[in-house]
C-alpha atoms as a PDB file:
ATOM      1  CA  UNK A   1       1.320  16.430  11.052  1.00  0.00           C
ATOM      2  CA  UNK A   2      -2.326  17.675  12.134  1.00  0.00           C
ATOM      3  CA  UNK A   3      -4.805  14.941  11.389  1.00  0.00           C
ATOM      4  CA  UNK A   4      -5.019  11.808  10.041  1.00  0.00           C
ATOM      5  CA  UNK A   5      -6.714   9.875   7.316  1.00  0.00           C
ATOM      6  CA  UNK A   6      -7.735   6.361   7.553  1.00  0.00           C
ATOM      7  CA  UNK A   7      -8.341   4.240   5.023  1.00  0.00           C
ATOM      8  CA  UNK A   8      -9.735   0.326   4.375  1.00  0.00           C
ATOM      9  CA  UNK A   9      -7.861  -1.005   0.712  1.00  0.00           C
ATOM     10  CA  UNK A  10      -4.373  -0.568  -0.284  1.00  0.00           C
ATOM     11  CA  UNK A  11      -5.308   0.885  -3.703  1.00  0.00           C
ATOM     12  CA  UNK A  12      -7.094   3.906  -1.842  1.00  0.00           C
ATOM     13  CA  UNK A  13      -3.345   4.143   0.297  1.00  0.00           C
ATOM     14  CA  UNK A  14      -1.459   4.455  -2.558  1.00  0.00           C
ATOM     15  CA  UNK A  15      -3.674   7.006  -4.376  1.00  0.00           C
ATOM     16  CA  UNK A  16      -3.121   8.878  -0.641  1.00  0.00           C
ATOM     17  CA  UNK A  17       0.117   8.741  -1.105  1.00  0.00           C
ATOM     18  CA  UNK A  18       0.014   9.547  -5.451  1.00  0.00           C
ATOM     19  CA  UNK A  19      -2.066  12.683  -4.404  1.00  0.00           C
ATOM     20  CA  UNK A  20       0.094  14.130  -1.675  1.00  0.00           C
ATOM     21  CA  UNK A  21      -2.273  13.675   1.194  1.00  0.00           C
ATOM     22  CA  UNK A  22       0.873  12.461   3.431  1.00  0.00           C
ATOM     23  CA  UNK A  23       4.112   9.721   4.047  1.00  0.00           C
ATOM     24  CA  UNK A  24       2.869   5.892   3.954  1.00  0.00           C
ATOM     25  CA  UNK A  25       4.895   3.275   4.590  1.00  0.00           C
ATOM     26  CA  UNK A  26       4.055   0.252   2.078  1.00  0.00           C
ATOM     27  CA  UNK A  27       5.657  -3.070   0.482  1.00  0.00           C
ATOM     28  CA  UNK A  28       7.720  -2.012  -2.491  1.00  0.00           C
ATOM     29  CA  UNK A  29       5.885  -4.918  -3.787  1.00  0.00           C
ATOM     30  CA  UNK A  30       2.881  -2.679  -3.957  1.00  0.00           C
ATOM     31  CA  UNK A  31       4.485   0.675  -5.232  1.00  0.00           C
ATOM     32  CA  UNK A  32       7.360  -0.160  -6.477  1.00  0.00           C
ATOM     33  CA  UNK A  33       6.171   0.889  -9.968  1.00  0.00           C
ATOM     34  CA  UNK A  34       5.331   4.341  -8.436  1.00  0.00           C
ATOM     35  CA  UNK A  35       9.045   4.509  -7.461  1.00  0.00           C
ATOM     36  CA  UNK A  36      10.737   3.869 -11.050  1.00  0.00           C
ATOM     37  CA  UNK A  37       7.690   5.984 -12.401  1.00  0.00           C
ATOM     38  CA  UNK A  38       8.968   8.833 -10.074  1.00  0.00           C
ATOM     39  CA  UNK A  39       5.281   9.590  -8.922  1.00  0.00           C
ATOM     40  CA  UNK A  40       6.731   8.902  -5.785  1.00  0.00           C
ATOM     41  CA  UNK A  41       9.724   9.007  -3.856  1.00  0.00           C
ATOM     42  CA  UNK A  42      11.673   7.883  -1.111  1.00  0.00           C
ATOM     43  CA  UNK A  43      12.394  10.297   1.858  1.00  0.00           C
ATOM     44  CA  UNK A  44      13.132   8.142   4.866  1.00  0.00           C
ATOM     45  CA  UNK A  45      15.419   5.171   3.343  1.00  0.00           C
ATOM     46  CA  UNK A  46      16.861   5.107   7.536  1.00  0.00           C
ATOM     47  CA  UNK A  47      13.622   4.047   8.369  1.00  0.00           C
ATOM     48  CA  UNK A  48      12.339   0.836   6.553  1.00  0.00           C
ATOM     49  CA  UNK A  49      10.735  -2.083   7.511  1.00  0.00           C
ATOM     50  CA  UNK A  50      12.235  -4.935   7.842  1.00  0.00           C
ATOM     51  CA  UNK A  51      11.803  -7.672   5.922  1.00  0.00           C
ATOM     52  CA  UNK A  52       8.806 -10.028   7.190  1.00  0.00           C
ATOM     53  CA  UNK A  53       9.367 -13.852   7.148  1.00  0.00           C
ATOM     54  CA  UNK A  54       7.662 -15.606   4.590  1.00  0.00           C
ATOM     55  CA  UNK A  55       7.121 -19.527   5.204  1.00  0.00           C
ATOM     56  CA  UNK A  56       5.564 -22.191   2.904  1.00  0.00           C
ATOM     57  CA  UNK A  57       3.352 -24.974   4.406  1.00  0.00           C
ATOM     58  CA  UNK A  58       3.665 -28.530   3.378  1.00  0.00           C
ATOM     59  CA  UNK A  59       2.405 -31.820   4.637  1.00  0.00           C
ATOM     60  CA  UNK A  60       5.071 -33.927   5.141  1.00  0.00           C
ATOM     61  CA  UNK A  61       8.782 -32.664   4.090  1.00  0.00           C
ATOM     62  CA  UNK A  62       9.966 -36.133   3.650  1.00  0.00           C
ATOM     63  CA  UNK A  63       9.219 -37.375   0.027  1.00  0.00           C
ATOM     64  CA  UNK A  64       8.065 -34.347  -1.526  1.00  0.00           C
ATOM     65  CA  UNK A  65       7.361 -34.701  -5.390  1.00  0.00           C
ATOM     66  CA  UNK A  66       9.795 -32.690  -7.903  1.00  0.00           C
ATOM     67  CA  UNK A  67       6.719 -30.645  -8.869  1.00  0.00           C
ATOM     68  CA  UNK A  68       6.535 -29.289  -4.971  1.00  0.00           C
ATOM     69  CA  UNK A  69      10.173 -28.628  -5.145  1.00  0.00           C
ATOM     70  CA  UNK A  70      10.163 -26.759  -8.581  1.00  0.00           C
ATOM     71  CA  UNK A  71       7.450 -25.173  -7.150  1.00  0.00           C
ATOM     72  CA  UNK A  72       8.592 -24.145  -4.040  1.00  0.00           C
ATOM     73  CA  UNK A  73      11.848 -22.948  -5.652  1.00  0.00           C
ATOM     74  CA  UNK A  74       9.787 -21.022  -8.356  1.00  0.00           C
ATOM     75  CA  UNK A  75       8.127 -19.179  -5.646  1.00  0.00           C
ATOM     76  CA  UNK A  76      11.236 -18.420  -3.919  1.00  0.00           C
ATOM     77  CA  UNK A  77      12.615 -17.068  -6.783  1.00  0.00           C
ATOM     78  CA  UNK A  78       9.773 -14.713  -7.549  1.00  0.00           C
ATOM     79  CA  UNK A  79       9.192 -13.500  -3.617  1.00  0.00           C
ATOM     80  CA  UNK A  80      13.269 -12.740  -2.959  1.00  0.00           C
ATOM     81  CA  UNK A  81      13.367  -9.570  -4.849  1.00  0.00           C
ATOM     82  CA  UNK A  82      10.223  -8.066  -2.736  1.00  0.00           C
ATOM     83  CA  UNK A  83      11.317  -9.449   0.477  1.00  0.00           C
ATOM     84  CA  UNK A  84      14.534  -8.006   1.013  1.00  0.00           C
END
């Protein structure tokens, strides 16, 4: 494709992509709406990204409270569906 546009925010990459300026590869977490919308579509399902590790941080793993633990379940819960 001749040229390319360059951008600095995610919002102005998705409106790229909403107005047809080109392909962009982006977390479904970010346009996933887009997707069941159908302003945009999927053309190159061979070609994804894999999944990116995500890690959570914690002082010590020994003796963690219940409320870390619900927590960090919680949050593993939410972050599954967009990760995989």
């Amino acid at each position: 494709m001749p040229g390319a546009l360059h951008v600095n925010s995610a919002q102005t990459y998705d409106a790229a992509a909403l107005a047809g300026l080109g392909l962009i590869q982006a977390p479904l977490l970010g346009i996933g709406q887009y997707f069941k919308s159908g302003a945009l579509v999927e053309i190159m399902p061979d070609f994804r990204r894999r999944a990116l590790p995500v890690s959570l941080i914690v002082a010590h793993r020994s003796n963690l409270s219940r409320r870390v633990r619900a927590f960090m379940k919680w949050i593993e819960d939410v972050l599954t569906p967009y990760l995989e």
